[in-house]
Each structure stands twice: as structure tokens, then as C-alpha cells.
PDB file of N, CA and C in Angstrom:
ATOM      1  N   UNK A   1     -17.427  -0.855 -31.722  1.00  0.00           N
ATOM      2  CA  UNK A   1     -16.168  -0.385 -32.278  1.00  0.00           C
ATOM      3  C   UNK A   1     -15.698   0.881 -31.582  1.00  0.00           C
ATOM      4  N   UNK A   2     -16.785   1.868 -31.416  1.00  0.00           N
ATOM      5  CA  UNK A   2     -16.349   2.912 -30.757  1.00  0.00           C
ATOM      6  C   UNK A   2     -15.581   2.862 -29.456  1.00  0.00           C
ATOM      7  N   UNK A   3     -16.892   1.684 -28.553  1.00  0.00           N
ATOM      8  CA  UNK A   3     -16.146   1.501 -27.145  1.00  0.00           C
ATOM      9  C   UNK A   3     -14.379   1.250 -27.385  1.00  0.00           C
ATOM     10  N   UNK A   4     -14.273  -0.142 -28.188  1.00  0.00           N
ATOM     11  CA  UNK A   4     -12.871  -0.347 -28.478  1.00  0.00           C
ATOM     12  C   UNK A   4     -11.587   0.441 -28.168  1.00  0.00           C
ATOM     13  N   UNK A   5     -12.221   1.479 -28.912  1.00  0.00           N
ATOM     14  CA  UNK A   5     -11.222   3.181 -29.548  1.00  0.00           C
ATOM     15  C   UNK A   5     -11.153   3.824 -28.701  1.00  0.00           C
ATOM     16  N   UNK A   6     -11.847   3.873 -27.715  1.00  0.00           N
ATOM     17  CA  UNK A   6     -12.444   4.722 -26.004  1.00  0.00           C
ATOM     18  C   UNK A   6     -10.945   4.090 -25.342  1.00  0.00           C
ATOM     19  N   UNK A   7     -11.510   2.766 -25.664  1.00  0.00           N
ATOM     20  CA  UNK A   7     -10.593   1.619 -24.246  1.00  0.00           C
ATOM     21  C   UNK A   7      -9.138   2.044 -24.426  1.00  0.00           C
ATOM     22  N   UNK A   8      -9.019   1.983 -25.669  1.00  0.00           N
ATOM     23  CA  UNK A   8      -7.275   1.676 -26.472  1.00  0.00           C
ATOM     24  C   UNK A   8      -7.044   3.247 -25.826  1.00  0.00           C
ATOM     25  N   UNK A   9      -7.706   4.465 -26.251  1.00  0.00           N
ATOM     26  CA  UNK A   9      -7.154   5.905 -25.516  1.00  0.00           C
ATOM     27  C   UNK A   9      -6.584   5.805 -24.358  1.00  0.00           C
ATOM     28  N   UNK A  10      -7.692   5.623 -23.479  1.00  0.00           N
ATOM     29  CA  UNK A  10      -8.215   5.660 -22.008  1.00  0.00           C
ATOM     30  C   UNK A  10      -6.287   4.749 -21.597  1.00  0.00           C
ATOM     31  N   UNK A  11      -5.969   3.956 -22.292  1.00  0.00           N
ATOM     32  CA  UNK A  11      -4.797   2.950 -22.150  1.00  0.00           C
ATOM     33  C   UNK A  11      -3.791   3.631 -21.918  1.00  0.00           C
ATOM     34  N   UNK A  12      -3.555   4.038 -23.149  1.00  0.00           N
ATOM     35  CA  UNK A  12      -2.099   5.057 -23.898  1.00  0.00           C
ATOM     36  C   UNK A  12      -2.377   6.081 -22.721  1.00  0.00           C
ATOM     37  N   UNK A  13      -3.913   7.130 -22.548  1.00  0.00           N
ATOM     38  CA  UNK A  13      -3.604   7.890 -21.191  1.00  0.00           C
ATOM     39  C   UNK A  13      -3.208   7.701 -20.102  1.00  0.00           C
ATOM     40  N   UNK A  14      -2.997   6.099 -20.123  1.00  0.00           N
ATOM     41  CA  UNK A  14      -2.725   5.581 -18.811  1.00  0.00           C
ATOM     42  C   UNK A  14      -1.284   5.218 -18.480  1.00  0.00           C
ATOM     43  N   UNK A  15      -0.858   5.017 -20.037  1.00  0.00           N
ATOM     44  CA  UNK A  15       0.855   4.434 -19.851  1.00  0.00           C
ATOM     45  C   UNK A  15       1.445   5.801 -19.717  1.00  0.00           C
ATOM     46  N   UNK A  16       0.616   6.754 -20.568  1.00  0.00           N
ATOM     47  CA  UNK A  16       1.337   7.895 -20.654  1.00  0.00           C
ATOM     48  C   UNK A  16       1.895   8.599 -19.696  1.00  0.00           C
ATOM     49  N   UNK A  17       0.522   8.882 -18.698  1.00  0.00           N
ATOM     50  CA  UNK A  17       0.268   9.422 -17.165  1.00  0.00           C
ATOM     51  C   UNK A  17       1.577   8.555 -15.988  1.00  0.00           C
ATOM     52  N   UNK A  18       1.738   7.563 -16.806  1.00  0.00           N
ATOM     53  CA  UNK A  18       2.561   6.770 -15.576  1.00  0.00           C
ATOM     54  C   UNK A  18       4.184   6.657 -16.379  1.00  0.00           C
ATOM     55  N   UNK A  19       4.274   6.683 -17.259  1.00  0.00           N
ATOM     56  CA  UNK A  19       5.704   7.304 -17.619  1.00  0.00           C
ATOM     57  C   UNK A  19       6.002   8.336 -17.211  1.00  0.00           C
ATOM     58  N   UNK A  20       5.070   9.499 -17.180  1.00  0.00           N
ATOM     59  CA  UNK A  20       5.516  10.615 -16.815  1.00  0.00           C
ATOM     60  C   UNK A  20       5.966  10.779 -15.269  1.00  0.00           C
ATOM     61  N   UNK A  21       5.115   9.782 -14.845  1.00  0.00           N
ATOM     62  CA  UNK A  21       5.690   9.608 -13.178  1.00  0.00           C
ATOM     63  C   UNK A  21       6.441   9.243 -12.681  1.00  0.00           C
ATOM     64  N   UNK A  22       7.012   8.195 -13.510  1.00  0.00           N
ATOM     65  CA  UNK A  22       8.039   7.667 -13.668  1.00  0.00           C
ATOM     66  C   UNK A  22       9.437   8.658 -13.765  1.00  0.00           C
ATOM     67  N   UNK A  23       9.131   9.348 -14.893  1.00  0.00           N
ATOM     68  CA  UNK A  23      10.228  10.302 -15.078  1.00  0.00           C
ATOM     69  C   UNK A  23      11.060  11.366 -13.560  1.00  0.00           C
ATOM     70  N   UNK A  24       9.651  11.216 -13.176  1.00  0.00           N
ATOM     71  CA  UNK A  24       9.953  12.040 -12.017  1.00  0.00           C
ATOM     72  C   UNK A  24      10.650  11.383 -10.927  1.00  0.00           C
ATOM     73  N   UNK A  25      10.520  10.243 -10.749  1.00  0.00           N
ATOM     74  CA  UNK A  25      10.618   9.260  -9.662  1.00  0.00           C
ATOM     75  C   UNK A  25      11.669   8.721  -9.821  1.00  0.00           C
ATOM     76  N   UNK A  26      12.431   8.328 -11.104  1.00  0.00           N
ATOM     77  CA  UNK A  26      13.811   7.625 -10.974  1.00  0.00           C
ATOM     78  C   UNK A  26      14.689   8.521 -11.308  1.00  0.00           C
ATOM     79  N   UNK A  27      14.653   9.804 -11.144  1.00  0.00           N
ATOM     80  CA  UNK A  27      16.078  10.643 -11.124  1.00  0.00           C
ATOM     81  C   UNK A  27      16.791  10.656 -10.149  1.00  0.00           C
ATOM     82  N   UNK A  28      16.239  10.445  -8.843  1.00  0.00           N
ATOM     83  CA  UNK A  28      17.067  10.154  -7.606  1.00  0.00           C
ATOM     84  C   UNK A  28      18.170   9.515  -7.893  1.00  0.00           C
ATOM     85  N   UNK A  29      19.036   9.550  -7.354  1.00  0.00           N
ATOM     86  CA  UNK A  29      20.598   8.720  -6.754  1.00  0.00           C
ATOM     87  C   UNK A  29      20.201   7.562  -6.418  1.00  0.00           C
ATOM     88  N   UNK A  30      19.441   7.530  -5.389  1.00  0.00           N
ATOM     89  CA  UNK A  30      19.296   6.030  -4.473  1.00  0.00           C
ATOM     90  C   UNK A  30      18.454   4.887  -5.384  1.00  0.00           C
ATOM     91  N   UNK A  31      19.207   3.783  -5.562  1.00  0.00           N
ATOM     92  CA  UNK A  31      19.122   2.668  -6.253  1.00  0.00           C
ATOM     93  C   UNK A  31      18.075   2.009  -6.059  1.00  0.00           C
ATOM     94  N   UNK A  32      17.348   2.157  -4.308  1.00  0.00           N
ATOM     95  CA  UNK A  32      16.069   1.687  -4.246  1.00  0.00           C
ATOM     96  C   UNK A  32      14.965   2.404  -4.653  1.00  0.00           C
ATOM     97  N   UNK A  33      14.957   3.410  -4.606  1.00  0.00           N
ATOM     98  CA  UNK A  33      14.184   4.370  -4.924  1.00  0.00           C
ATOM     99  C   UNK A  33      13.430   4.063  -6.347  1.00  0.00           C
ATOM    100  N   UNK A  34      14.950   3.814  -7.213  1.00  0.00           N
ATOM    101  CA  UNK A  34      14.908   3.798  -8.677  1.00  0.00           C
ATOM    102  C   UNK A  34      14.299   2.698  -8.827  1.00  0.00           C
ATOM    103  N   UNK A  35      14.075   1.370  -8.252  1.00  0.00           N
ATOM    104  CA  UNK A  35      13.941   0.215  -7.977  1.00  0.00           C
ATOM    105  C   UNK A  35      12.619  -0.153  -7.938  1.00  0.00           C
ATOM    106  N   UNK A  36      11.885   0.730  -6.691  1.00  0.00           N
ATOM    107  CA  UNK A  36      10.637   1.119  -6.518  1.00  0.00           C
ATOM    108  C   UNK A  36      10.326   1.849  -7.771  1.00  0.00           C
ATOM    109  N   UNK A  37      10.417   2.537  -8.211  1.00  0.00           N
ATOM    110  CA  UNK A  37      10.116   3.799  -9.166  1.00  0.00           C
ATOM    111  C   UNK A  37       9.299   2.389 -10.623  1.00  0.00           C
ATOM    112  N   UNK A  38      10.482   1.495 -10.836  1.00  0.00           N
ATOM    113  CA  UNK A  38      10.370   0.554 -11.635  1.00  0.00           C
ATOM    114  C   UNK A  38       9.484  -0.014 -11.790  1.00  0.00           C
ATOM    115  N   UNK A  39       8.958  -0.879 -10.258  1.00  0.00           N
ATOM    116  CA  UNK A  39       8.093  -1.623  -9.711  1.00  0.00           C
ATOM    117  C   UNK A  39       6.717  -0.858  -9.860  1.00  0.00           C
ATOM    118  N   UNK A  40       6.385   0.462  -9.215  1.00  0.00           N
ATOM    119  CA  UNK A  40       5.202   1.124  -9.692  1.00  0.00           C
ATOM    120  C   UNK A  40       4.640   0.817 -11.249  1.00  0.00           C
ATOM    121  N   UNK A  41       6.098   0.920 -12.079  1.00  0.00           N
ATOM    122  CA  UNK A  41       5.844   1.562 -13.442  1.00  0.00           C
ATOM    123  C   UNK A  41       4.962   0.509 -14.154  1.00  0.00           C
ATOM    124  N   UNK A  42       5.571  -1.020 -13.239  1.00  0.00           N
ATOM    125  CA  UNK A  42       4.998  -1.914 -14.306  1.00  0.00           C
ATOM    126  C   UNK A  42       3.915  -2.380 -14.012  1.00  0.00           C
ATOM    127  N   UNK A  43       3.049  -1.539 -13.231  1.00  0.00           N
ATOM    128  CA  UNK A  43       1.896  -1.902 -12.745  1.00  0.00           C
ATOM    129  C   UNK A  43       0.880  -1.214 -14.054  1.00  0.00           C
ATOM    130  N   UNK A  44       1.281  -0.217 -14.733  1.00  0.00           N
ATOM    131  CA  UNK A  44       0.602   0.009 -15.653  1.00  0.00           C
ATOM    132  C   UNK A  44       0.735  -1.360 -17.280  1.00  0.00           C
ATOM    133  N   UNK A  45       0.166  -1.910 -18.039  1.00  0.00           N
ATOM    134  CA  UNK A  45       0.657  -2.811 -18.732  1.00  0.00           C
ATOM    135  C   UNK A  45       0.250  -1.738 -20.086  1.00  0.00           C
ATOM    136  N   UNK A  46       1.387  -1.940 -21.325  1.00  0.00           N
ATOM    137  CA  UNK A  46       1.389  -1.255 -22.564  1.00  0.00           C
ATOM    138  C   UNK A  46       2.844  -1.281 -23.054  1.00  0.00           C
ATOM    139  N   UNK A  47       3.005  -2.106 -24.562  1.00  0.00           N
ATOM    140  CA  UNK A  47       4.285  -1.963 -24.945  1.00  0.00           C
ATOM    141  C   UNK A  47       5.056  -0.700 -24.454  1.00  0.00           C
ATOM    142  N   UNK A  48       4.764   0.503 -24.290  1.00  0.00           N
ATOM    143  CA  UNK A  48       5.280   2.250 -23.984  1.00  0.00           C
ATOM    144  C   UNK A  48       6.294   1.847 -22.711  1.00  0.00           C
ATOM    145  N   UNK A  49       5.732   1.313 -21.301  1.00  0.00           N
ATOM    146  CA  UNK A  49       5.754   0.736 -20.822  1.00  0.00           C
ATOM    147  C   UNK A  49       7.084   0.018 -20.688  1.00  0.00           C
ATOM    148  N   UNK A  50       6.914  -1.051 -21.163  1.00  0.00           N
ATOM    149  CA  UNK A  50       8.069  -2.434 -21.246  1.00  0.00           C
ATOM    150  C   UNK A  50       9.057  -2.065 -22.097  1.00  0.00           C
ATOM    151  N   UNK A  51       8.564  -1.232 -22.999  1.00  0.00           N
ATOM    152  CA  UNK A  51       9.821  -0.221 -23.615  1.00  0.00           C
ATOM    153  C   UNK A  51      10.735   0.196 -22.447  1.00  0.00           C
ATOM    154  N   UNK A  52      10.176   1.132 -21.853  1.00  0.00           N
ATOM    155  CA  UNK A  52      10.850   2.016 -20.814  1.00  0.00           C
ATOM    156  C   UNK A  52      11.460   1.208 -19.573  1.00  0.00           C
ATOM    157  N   UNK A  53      10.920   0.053 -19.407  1.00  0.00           N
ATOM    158  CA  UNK A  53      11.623  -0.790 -17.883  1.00  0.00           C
ATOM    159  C   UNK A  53      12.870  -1.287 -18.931  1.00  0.00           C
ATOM    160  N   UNK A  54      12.733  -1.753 -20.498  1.00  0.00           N
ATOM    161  CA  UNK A  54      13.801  -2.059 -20.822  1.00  0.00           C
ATOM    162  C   UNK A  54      15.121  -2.079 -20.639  1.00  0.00           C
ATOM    163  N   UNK A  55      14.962  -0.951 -21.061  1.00  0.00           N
ATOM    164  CA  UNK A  55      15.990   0.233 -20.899  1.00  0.00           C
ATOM    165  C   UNK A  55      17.104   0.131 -20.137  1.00  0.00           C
ATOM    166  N   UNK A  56      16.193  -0.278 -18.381  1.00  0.00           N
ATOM    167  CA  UNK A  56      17.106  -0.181 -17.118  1.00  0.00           C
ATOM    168  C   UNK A  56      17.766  -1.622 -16.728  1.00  0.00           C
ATOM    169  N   UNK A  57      17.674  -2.443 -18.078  1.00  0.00           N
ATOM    170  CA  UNK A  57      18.208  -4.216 -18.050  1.00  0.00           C
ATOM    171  C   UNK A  57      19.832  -4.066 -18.183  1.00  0.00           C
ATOM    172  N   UNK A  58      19.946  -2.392 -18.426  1.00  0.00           N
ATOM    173  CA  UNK A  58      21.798  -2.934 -18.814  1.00  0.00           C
ATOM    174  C   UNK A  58      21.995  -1.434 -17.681  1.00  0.00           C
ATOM    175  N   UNK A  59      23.487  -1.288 -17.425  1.00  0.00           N
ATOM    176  CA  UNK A  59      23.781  -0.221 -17.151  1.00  0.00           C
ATOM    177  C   UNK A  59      23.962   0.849 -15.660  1.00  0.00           C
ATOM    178  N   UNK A  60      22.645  -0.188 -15.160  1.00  0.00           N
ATOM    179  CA  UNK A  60      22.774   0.642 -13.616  1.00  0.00           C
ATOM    180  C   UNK A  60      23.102  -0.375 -12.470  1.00  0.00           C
ATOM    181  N   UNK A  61      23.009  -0.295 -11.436  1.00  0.00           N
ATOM    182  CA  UNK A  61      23.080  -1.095 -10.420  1.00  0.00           C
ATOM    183  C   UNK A  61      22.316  -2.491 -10.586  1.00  0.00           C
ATOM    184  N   UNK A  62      22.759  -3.530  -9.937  1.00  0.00           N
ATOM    185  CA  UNK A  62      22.345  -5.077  -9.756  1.00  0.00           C
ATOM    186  C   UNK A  62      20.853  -4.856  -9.186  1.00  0.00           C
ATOM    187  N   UNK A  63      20.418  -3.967  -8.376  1.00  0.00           N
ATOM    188  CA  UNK A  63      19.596  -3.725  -7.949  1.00  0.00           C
ATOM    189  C   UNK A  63      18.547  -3.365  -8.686  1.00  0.00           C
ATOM    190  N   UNK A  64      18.590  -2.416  -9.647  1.00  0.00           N
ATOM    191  CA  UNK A  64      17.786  -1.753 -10.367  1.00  0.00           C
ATOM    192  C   UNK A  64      17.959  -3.032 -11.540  1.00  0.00           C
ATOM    193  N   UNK A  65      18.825  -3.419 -11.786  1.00  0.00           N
ATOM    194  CA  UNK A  65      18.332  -4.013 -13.234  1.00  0.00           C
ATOM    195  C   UNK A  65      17.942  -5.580 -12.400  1.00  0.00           C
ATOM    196  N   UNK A  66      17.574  -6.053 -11.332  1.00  0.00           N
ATOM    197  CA  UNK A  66      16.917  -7.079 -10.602  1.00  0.00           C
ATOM    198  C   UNK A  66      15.669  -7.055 -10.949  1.00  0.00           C
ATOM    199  N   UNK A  67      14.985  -5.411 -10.420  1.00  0.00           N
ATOM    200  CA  UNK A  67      13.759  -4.578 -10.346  1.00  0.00           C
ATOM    201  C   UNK A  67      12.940  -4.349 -11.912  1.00  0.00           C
ATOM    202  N   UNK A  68      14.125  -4.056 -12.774  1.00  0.00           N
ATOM    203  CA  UNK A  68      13.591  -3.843 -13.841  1.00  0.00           C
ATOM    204  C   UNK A  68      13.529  -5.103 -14.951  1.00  0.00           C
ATOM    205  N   UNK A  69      14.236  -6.703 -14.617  1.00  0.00           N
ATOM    206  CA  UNK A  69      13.769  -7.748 -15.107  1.00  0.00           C
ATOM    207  C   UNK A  69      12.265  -8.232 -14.216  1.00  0.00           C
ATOM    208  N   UNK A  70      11.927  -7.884 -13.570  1.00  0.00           N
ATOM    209  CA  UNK A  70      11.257  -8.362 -12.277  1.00  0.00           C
ATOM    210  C   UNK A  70      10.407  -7.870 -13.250  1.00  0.00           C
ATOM    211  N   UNK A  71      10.008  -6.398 -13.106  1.00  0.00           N
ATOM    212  CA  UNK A  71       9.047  -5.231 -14.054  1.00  0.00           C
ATOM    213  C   UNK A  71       8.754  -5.882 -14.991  1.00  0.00           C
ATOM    214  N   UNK A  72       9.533  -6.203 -16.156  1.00  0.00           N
ATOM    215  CA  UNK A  72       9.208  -6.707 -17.388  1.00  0.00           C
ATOM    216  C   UNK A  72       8.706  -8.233 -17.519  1.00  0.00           C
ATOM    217  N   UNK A  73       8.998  -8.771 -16.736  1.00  0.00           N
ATOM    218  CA  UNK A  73       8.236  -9.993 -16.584  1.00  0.00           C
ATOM    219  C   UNK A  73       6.371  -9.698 -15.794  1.00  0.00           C
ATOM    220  N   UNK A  74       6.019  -8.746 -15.526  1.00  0.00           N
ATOM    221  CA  UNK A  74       4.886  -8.269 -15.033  1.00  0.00           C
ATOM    222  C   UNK A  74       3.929  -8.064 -16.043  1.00  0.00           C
ATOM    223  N   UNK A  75       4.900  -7.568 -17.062  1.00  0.00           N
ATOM    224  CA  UNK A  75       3.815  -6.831 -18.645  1.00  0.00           C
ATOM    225  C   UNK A  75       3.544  -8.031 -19.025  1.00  0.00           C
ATOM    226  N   UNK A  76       2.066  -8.278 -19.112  1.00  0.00           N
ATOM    227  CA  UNK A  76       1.543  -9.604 -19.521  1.00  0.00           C
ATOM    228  C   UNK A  76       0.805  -9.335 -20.527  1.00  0.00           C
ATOM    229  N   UNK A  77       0.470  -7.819 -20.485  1.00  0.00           N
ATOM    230  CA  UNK A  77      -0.783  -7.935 -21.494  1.00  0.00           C
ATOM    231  C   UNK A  77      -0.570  -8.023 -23.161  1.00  0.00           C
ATOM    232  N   UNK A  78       0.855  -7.988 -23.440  1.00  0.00           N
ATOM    233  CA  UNK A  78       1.341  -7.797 -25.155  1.00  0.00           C
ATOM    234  C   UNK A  78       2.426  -8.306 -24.934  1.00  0.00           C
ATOM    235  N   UNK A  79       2.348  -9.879 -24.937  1.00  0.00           N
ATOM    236  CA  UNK A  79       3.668 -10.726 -24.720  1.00  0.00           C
ATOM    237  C   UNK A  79       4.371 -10.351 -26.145  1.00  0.00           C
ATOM    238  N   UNK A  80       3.885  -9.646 -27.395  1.00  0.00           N
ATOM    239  CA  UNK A  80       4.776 -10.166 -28.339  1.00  0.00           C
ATOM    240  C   UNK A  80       5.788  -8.621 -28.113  1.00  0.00           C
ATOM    241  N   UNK A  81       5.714  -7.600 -27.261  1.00  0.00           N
ATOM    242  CA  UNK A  81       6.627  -6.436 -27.179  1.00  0.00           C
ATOM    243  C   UNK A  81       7.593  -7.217 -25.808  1.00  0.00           C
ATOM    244  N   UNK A  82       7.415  -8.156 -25.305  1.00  0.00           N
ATOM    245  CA  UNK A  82       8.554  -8.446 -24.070  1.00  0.00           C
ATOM    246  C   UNK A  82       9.295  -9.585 -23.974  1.00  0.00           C
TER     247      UNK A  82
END
């Protein structure tokens, strides 16, 4: 049980750590950038996550919201948040 509770942390530190990188990475202007930025993000898997590629499905460039359906089809691990 303990391990469990370890794993599930160790997770959330992980979506966390990579949102935050995220944050940093898609403020740029350039659409690929933002694109890429996306693509990194969804390499981490956690509803937090597929929350955040959400987001970029309406609103910005054809490009980015290509990148960010692309992203969300990646999160495999909690089909019932995507």
C-alpha cells in the first residue's frame, strides 16, 4: 500500500515538474515552438496533464491545436479524463 502512495506522488511530481515546463515553453509567439512545447508535455501521462493540452483544442493556430489533439490522444494512461 505504501509503495502505491510513493508511485501516485512520485506521478503528480512528475506532471507537476512538466507543467511547469511547459509554462515556460509555450509563451513564445512562434506556433511551432508552442507545438513542440505541446508534444513534450504529453509525454508525461496524468489527468493535470490532458487538462492542460486541452485547453489549446480551441483558440490558437491550426497548428497548435493539430499538436495539441495529437497530445491528447497520447494520454493513455486515464482514458476516462480524455
Amino acid at each position: 500500500m505504501i509503495g502505491i502512495v510513493c508511485a501516485l506522488a512520485i506521478l503528480l511530481d512528475d506532471a507537476d515538474a512538466a507543467l511547469e515546463k511547459f509554462k515556460g515553453d509555450v509563451k513564445g509567439k512562434d506556433a511551432a515552438v508552442r507545438a513542440a512545447a505541446l508534444g513534450e508535455l504529453a509525454k508525461t501521462q496524468s489527468p493535470k496533464v490532458a487538462s492542460k493540452i486541452n485547453t489549446f483544442l480551441l483558440g490558437d493556430t491550426t497548428e497548435v491545436r493539430v499538436a495539441a489533439a495529437g497530445a491528447l490522444a497520447l494520454q493513455t494512461e486515464d482514458l476516462k479524463h480524455v
